[in-house]
N, C-alpha and C. Protein backbone atom coordinates (compact mmCIF):
# COMPACT_ATOMS: atom_id res chain seq x y z
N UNK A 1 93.00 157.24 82.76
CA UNK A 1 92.84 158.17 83.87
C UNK A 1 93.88 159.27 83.76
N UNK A 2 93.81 160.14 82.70
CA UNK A 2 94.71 161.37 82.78
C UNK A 2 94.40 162.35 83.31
N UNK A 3 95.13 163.12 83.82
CA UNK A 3 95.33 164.36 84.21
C UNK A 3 96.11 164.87 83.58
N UNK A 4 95.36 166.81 83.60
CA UNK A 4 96.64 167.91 83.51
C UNK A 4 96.99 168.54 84.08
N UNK A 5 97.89 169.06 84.79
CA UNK A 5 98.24 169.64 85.92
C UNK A 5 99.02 171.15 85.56
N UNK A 6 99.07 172.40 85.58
CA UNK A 6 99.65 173.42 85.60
C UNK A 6 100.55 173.84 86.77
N UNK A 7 102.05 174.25 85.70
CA UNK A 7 102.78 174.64 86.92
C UNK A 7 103.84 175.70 86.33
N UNK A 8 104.31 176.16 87.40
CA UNK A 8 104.75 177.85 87.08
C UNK A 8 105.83 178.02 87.99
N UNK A 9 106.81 179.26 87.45
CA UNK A 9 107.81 179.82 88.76
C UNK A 9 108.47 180.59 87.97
N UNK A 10 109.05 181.21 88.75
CA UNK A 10 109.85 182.42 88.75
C UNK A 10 111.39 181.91 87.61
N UNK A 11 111.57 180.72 87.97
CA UNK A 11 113.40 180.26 87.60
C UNK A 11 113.02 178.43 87.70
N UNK A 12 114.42 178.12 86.88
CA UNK A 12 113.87 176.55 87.14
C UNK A 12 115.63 176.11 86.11
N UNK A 13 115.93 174.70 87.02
CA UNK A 13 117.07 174.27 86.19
C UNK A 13 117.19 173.01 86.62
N UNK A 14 116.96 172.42 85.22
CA UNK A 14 116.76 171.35 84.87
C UNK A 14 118.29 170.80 84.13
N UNK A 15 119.09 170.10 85.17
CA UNK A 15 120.37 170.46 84.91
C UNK A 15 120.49 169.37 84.08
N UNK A 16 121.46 169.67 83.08
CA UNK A 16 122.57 168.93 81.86
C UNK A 16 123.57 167.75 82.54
N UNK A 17 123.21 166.25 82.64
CA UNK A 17 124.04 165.47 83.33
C UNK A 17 125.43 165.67 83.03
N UNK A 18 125.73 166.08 81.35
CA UNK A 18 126.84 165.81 80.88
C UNK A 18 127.82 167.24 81.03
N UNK A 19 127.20 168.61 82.02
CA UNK A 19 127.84 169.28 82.35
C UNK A 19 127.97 169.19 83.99
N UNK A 20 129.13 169.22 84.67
CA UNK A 20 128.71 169.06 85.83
C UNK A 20 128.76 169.99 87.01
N UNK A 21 130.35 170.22 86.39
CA UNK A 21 130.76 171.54 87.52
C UNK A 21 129.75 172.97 87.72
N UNK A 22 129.35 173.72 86.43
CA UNK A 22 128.52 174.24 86.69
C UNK A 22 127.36 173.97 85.88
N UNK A 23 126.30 173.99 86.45
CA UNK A 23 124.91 173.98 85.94
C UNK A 23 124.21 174.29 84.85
N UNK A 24 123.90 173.79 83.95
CA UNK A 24 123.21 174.45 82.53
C UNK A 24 122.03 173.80 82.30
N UNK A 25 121.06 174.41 82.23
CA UNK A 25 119.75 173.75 82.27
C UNK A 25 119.71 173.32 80.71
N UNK A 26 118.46 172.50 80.75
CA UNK A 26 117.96 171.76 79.22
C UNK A 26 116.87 172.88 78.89
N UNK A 27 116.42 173.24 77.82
CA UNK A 27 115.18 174.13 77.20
C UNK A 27 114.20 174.23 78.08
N UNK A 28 113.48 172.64 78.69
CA UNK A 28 112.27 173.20 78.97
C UNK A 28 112.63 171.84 79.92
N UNK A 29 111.44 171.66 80.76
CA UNK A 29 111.26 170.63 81.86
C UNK A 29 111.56 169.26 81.37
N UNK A 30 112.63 168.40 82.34
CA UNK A 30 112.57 166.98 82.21
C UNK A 30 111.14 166.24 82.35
N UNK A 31 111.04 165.17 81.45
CA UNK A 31 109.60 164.02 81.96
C UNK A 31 110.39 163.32 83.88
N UNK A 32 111.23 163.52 84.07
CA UNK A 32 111.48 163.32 85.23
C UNK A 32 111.44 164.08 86.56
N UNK A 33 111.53 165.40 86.10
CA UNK A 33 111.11 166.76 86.55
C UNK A 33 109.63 166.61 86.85
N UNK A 34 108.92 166.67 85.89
CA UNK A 34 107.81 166.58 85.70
C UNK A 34 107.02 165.63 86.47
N UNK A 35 107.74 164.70 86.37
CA UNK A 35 107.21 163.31 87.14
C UNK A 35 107.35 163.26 88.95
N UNK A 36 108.77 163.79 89.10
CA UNK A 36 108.17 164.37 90.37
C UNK A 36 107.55 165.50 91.23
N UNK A 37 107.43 166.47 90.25
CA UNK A 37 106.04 167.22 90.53
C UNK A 37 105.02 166.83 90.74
N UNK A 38 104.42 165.69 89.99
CA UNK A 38 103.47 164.76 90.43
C UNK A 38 103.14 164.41 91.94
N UNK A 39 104.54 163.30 91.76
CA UNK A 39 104.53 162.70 93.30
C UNK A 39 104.63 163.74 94.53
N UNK A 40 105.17 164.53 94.20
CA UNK A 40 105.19 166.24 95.24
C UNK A 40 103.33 165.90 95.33
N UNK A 41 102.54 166.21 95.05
CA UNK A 41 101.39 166.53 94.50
C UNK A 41 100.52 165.20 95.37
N UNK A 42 100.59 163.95 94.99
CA UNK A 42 99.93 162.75 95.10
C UNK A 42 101.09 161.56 95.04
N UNK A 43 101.07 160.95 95.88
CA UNK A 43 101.87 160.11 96.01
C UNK A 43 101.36 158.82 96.79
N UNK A 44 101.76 157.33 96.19
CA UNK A 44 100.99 156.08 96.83
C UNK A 44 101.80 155.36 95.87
N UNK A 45 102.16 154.19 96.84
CA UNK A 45 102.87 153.18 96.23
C UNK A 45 102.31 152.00 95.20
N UNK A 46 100.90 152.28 95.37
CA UNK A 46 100.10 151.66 94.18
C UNK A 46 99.70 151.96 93.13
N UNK A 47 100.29 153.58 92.75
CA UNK A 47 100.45 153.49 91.26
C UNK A 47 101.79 154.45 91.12
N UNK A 48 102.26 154.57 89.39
CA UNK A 48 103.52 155.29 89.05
C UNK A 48 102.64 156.16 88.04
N UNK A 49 103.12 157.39 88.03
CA UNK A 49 102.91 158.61 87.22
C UNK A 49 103.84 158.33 85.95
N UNK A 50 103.09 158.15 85.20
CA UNK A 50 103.69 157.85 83.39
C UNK A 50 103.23 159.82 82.48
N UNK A 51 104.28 160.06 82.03
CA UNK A 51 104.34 161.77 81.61
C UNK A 51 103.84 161.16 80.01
N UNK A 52 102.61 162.14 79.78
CA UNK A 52 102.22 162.08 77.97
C UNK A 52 102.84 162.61 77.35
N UNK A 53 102.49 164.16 77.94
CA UNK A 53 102.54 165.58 77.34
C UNK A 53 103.06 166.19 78.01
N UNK A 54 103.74 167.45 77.70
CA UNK A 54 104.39 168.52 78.28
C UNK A 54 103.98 169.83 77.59
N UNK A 55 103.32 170.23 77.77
CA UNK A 55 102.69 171.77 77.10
C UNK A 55 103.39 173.00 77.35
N UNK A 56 104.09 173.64 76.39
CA UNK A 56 104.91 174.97 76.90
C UNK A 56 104.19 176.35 76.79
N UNK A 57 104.29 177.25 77.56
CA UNK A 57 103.04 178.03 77.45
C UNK A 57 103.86 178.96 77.51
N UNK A 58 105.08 179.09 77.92
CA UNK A 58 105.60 180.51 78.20
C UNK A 58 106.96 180.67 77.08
N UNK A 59 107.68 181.81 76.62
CA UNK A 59 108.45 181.47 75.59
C UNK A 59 109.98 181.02 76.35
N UNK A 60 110.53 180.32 75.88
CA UNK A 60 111.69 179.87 76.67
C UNK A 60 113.15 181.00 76.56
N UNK A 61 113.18 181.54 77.77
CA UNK A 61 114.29 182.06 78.40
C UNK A 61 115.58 181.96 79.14
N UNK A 62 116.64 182.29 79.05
CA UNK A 62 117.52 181.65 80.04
C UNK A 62 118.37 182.98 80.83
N UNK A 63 118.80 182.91 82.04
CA UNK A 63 119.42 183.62 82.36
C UNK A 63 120.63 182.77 82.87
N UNK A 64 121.67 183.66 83.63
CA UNK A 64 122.49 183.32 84.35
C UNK A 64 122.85 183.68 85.62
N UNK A 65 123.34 182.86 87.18
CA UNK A 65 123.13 183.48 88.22
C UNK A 65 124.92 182.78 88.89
N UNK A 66 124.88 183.30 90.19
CA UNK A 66 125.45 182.97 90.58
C UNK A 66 125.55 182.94 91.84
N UNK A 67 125.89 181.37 92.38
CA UNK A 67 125.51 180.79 93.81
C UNK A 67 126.54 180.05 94.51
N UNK A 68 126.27 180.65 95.75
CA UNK A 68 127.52 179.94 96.92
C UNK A 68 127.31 178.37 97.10
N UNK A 69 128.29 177.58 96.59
CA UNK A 69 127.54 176.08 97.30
C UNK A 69 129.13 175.86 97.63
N UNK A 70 128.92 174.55 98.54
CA UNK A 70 129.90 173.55 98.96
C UNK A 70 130.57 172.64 97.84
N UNK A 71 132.24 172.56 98.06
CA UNK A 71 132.88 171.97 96.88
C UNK A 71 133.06 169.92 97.70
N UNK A 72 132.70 170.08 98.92
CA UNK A 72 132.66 168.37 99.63
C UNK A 72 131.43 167.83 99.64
N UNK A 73 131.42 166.41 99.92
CA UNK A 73 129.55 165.83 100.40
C UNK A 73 130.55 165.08 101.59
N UNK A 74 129.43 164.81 102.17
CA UNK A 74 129.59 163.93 103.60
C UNK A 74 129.46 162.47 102.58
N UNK A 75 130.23 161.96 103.15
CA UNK A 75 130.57 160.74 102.59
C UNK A 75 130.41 158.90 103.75
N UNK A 76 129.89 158.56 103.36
CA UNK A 76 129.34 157.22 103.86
C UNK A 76 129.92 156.28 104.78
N UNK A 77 131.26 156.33 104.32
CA UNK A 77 132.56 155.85 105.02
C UNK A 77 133.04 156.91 106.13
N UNK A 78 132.84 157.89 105.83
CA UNK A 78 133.22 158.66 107.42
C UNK A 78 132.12 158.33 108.78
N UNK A 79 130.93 158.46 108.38
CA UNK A 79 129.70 157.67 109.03
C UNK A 79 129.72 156.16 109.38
N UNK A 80 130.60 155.53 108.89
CA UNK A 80 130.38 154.31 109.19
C UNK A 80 131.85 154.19 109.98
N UNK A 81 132.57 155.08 109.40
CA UNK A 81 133.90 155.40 110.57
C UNK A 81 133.81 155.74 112.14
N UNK A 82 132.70 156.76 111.87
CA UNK A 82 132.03 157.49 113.49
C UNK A 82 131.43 156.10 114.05
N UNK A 83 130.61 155.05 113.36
CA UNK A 83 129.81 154.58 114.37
C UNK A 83 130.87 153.27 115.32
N UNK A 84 132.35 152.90 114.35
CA UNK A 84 132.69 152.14 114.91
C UNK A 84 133.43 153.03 116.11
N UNK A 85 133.26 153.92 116.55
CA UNK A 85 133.84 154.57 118.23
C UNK A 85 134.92 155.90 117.83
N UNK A 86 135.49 156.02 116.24
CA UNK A 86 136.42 156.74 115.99
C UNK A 86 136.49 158.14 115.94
N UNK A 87 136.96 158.89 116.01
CA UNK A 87 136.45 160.59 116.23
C UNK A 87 137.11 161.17 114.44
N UNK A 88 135.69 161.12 114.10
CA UNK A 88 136.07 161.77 113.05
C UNK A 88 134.78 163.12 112.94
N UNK A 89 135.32 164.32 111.71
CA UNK A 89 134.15 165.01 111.56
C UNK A 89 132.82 164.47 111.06
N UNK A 90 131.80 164.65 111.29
CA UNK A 90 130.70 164.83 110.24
C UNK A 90 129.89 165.86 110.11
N UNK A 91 130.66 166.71 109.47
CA UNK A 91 129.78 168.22 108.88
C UNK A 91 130.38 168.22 108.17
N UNK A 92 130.22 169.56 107.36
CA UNK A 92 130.92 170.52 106.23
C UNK A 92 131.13 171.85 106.86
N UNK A 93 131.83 172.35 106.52
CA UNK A 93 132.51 173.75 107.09
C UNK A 93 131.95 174.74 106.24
N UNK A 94 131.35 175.50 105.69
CA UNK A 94 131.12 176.26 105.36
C UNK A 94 131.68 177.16 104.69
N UNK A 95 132.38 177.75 105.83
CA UNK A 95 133.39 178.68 105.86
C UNK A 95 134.71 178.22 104.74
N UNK A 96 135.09 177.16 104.86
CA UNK A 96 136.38 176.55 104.07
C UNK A 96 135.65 175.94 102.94
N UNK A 97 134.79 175.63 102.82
CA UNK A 97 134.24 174.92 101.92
C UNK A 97 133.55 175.29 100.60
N UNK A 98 133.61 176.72 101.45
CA UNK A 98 132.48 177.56 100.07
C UNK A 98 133.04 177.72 98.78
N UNK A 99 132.29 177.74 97.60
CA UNK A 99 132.75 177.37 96.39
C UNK A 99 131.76 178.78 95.40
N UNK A 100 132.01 179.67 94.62
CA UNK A 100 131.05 180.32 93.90
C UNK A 100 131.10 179.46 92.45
N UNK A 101 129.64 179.13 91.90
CA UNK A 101 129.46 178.37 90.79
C UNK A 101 128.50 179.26 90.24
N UNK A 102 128.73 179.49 88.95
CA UNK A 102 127.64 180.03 88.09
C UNK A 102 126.77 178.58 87.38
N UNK A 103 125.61 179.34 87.13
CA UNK A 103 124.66 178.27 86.49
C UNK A 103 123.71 179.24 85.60
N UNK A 104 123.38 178.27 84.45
CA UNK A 104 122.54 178.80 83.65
C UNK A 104 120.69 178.24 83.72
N UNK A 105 120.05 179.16 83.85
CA UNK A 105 119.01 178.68 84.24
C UNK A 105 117.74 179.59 83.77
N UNK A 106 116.76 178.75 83.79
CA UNK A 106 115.04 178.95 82.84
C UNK A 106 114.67 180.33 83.98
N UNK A 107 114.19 181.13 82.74
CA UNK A 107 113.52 182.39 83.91
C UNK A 107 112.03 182.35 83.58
N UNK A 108 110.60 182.65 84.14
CA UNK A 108 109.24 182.49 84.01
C UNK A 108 108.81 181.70 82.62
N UNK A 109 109.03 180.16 83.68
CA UNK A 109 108.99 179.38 83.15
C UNK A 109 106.84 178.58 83.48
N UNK A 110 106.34 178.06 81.84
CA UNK A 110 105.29 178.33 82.27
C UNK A 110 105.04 176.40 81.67
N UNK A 111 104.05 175.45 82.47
CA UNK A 111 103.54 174.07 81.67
C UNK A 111 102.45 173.67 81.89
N UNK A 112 102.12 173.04 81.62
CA UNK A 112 101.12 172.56 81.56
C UNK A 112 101.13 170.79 81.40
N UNK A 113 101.01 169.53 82.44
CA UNK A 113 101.78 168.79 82.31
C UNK A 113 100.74 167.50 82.04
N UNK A 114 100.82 166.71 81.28
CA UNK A 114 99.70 165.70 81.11
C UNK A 114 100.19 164.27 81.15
N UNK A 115 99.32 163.73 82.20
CA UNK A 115 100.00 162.76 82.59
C UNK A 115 98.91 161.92 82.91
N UNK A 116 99.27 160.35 83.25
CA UNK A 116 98.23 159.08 83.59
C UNK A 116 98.79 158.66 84.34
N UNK A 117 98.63 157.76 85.11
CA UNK A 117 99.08 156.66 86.21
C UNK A 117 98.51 155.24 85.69
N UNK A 118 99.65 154.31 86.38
CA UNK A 118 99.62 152.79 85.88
C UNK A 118 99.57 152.31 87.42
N UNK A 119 98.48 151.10 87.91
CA UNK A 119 98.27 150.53 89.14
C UNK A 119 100.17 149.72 89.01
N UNK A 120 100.04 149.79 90.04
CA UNK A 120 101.19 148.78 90.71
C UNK A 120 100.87 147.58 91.48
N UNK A 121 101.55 146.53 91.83
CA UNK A 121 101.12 145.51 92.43
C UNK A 121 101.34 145.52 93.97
N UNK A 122 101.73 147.05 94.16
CA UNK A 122 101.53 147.42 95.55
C UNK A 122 99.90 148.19 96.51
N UNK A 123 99.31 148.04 95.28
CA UNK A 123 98.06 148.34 95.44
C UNK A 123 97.24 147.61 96.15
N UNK A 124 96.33 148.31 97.29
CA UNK A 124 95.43 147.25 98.16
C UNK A 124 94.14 146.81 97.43
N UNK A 125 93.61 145.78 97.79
CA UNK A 125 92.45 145.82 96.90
C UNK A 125 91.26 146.53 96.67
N UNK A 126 91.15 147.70 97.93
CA UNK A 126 90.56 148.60 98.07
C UNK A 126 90.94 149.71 96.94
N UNK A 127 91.93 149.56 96.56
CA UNK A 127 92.43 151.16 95.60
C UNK A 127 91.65 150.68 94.09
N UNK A 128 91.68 151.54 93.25
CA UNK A 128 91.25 151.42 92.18
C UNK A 128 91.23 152.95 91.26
N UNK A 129 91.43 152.82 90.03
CA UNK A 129 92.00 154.15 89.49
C UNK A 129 90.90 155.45 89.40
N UNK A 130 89.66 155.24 89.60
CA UNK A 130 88.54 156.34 90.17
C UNK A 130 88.84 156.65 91.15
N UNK A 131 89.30 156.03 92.08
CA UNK A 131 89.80 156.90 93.46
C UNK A 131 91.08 157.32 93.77
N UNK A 132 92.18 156.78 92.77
CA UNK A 132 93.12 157.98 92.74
C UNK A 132 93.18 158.81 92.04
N UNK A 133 92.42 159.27 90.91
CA UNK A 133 92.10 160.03 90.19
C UNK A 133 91.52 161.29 90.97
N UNK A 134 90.49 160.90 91.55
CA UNK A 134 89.78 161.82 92.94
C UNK A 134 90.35 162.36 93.62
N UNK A 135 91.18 161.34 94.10
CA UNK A 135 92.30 161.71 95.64
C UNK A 135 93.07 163.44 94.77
N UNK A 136 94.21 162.72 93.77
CA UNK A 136 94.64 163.83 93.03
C UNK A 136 94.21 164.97 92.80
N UNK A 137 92.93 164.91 92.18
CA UNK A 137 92.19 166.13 91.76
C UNK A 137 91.99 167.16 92.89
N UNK A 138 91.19 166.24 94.36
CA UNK A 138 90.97 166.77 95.12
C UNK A 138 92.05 167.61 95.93
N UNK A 139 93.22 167.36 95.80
CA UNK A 139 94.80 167.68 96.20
C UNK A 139 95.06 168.96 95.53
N UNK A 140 94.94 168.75 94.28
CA UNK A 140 94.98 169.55 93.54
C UNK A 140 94.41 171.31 93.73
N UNK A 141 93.27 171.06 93.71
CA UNK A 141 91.89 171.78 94.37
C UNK A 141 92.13 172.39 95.36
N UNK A 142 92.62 171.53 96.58
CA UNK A 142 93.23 172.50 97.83
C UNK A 142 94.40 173.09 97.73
N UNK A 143 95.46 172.69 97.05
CA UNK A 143 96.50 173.51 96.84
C UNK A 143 97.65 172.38 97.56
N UNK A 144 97.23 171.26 98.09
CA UNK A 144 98.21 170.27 99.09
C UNK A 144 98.98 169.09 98.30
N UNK A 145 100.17 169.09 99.34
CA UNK A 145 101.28 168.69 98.71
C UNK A 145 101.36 167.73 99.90
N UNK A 146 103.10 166.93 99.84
CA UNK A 146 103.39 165.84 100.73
C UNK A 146 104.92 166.68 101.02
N UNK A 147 105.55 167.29 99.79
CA UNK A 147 106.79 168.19 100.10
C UNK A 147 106.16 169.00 99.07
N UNK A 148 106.98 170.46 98.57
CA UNK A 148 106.94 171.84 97.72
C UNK A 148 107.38 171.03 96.91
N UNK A 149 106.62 171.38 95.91
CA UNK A 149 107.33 171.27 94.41
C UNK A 149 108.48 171.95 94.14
N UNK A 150 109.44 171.03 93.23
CA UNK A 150 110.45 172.33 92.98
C UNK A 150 110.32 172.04 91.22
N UNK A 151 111.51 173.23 90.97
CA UNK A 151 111.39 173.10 89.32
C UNK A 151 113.37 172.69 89.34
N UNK A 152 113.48 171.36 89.18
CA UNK A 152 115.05 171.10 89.30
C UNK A 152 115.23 171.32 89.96
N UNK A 153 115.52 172.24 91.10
CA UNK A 153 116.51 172.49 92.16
C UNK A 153 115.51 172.76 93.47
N UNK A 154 115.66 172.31 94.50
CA UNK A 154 115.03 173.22 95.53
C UNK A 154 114.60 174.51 96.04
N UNK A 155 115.63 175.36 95.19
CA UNK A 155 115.59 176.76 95.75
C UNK A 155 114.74 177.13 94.50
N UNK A 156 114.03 176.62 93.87
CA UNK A 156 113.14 176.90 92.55
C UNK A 156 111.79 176.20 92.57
N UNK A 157 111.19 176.97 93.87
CA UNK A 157 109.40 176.00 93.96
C UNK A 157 108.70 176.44 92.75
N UNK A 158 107.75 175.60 92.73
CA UNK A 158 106.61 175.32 91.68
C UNK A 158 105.66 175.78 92.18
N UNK A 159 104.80 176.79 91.51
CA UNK A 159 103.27 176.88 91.84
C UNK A 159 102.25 175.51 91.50
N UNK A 160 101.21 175.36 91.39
CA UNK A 160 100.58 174.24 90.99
C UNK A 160 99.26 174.51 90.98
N UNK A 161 98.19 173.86 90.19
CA UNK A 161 96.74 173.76 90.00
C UNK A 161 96.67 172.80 88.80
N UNK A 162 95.33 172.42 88.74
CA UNK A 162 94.83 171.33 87.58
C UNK A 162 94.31 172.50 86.38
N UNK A 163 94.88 172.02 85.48
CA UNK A 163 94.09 172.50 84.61
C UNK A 163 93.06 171.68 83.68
N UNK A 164 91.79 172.86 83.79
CA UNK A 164 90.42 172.42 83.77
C UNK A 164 89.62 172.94 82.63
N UNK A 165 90.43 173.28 81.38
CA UNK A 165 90.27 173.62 80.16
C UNK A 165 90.53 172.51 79.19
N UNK A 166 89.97 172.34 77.95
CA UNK A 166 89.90 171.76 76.96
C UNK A 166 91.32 171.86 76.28
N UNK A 167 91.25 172.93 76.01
CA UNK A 167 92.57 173.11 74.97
C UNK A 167 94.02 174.35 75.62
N UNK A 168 95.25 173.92 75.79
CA UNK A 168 96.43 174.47 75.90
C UNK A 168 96.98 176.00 74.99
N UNK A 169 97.02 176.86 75.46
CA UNK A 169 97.18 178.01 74.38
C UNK A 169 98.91 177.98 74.48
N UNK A 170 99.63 176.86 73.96
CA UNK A 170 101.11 176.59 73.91
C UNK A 170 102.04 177.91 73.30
N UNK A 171 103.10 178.25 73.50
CA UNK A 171 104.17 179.25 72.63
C UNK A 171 104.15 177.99 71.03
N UNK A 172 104.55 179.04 70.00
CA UNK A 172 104.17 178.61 69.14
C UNK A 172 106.68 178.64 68.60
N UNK A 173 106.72 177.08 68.96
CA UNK A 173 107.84 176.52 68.89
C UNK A 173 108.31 175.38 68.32
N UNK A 174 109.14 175.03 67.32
CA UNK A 174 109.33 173.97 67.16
C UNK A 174 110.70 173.69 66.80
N UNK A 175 111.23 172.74 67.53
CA UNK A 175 112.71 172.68 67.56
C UNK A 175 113.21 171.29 68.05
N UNK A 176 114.62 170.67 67.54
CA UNK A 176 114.57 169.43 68.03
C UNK A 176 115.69 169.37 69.22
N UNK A 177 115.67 169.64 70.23
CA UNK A 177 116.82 169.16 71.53
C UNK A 177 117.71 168.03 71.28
N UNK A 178 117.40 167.35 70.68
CA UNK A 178 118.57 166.37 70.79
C UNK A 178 118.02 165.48 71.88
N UNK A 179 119.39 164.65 72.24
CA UNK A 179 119.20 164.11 73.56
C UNK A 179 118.57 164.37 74.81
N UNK A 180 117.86 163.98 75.57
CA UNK A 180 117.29 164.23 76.81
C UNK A 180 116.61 163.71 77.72
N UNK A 181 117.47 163.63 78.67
CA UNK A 181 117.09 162.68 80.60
C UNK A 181 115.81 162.74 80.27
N UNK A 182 115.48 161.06 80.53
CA UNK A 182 114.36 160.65 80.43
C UNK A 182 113.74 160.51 81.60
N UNK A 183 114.71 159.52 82.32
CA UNK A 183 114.26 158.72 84.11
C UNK A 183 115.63 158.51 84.03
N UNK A 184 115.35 157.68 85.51
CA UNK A 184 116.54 156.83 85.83
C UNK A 184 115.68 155.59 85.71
N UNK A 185 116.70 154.32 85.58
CA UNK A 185 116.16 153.27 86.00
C UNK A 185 116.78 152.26 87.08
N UNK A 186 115.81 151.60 88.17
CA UNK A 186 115.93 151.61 88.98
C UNK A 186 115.79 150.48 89.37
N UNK A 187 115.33 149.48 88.29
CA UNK A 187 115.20 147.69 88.61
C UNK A 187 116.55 147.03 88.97
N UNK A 188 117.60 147.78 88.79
CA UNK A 188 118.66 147.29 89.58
C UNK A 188 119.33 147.86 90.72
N UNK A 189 119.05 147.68 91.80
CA UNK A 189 119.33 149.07 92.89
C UNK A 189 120.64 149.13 93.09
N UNK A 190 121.86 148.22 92.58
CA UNK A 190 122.93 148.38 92.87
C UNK A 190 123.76 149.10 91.69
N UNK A 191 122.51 149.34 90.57
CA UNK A 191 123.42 149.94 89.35
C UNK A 191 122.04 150.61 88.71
N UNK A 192 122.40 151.45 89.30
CA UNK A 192 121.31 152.58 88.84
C UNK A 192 121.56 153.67 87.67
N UNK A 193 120.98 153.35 86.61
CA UNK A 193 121.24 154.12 85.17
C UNK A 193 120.29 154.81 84.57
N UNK A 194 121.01 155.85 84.17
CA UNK A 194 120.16 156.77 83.26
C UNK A 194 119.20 156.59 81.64
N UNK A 195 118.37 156.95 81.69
CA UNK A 195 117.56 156.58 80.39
C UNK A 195 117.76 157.85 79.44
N UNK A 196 117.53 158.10 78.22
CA UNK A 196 117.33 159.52 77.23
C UNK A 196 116.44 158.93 76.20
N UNK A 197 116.02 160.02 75.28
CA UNK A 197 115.21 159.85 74.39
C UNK A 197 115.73 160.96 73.49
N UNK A 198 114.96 161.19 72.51
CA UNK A 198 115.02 162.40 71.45
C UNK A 198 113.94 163.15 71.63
N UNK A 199 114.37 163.94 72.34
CA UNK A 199 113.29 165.20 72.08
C UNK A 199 113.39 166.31 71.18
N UNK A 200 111.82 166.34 71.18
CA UNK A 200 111.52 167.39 70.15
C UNK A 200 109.99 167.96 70.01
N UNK A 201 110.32 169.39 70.34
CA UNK A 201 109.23 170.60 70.36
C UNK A 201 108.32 170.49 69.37
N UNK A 202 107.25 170.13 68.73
CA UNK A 202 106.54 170.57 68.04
C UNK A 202 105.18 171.40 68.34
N UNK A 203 105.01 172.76 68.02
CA UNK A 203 104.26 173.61 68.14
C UNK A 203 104.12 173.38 70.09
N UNK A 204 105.07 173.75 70.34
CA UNK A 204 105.35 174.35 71.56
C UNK A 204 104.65 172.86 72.62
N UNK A 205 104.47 171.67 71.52
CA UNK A 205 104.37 170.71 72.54
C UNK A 205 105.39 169.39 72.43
N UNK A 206 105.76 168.96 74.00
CA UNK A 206 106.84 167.85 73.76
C UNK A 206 106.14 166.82 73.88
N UNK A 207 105.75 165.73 73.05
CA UNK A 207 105.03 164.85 72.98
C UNK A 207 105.99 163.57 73.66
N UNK A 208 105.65 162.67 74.38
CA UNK A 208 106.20 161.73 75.45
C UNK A 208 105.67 160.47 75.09
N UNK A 209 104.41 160.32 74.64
CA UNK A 209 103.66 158.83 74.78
C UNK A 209 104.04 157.94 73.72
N UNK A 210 104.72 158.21 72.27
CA UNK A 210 105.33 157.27 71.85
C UNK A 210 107.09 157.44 71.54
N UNK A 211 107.72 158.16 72.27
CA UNK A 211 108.86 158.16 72.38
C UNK A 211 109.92 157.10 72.29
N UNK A 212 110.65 156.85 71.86
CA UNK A 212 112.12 155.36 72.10
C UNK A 212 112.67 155.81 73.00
N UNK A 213 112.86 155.08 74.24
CA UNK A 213 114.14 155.43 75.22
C UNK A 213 114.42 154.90 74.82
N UNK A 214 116.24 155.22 74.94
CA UNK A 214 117.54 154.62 75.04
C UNK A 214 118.17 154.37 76.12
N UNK A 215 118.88 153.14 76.46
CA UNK A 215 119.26 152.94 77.78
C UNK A 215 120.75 152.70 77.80
């Protein structure tokens, strides 16, 4: 039961775990990126979106920008400080807090994303993969979501539609990335770790379905 799904935007950053302070995107879209574009899209706890393909259609660009963010997070222990009666803050200041970070990031960025779903054992016995296939498509079709897609970051939505063509007219690329965020994995909720693989462009497609993660 595959699907392909097309998606588009203006900017997109698909950030580098191993840089942190400021932002540097990877070449082209994470399968994790990707994967939750999906669930943006169609989402049900009785199946998981497994990424094939990644089709690049547009030639890969990068620019550089620069954005106001906060250098604190609200932190867990101050919240659990407030609830036992104690007067502490819980915000961020803004004003004191503001931080300018440059980041490097994808400019008209273009995919084309091919993907299947695997039932889960959260599935009712009513579900079955013809009717989420449907559900999707039909989602698709109207243009409806559950949240906006983004491309990496929030402030970087995704356009979206199915694509309903035979064949991908890809940028004609081939190159090997190296390392690259696969998923997280998540069968241990108290130690939650990152996955990678080796990626690599051939003729402007990143092929996913027989890949080695590394964990």
């Amino acid at each position: 039961m595959s699907i392909k799904v097309e998606v588009w935007g203006d900017y997109a950053c698909f950030s580098r775990p191993e840089l942190k302070i400021e932002r540097s995107t990877y070449d082209c879209i994470t399968p994790s990126a990707a994967r939750g574009i999906l669930d943006a899209v169609f989402w049900h706890p009785g199946l998981v979106w497994v990424i094939d393909k990644i089709y690049i259609l547009s030639p890969i660009e990068f620019t550089n920008i620069r954005r106001n963010e906060v250098k604190s997070k609200l932190l867990s222990s101050k919240a659990k400080t407030a609830m036992s009666g104690k007067n502490v803050d819980l915000f961020i200041d803004t004003t004191s807090d503001i931080q300018q970070r440059a980041a490097t990031v994808l400019k008209n960025v273009h995919y084309v994303i091919e993907a299947h779903f695997d039932m889960t054992d959260k599935a009712n016995q009513s579900d079955n993969p013809g009717k989420f296939q449907e559900m999707m498509k039909r989602r698709l079709c109207k243009g409806q979501c559950y949240h906006q897609p983004y491309l990496g970051c929030r402030e970087f939505p995704a356009k979206f539609r199915q694509w309903e063509f035979d064949t991908v007219p890809t940028v004609d690329i081939t190159t090997d990335l190296g390392l690259m965020l696969y998923d997280m994995d998540y069968s241990d909720k108290n130690n939650i770790t990152p996955m990678y693989f080796r990626a690599k462009i051939q003729n402007g497609v990143l092929d996913l379905s027989d890949c080695e993660v590394l964990r």
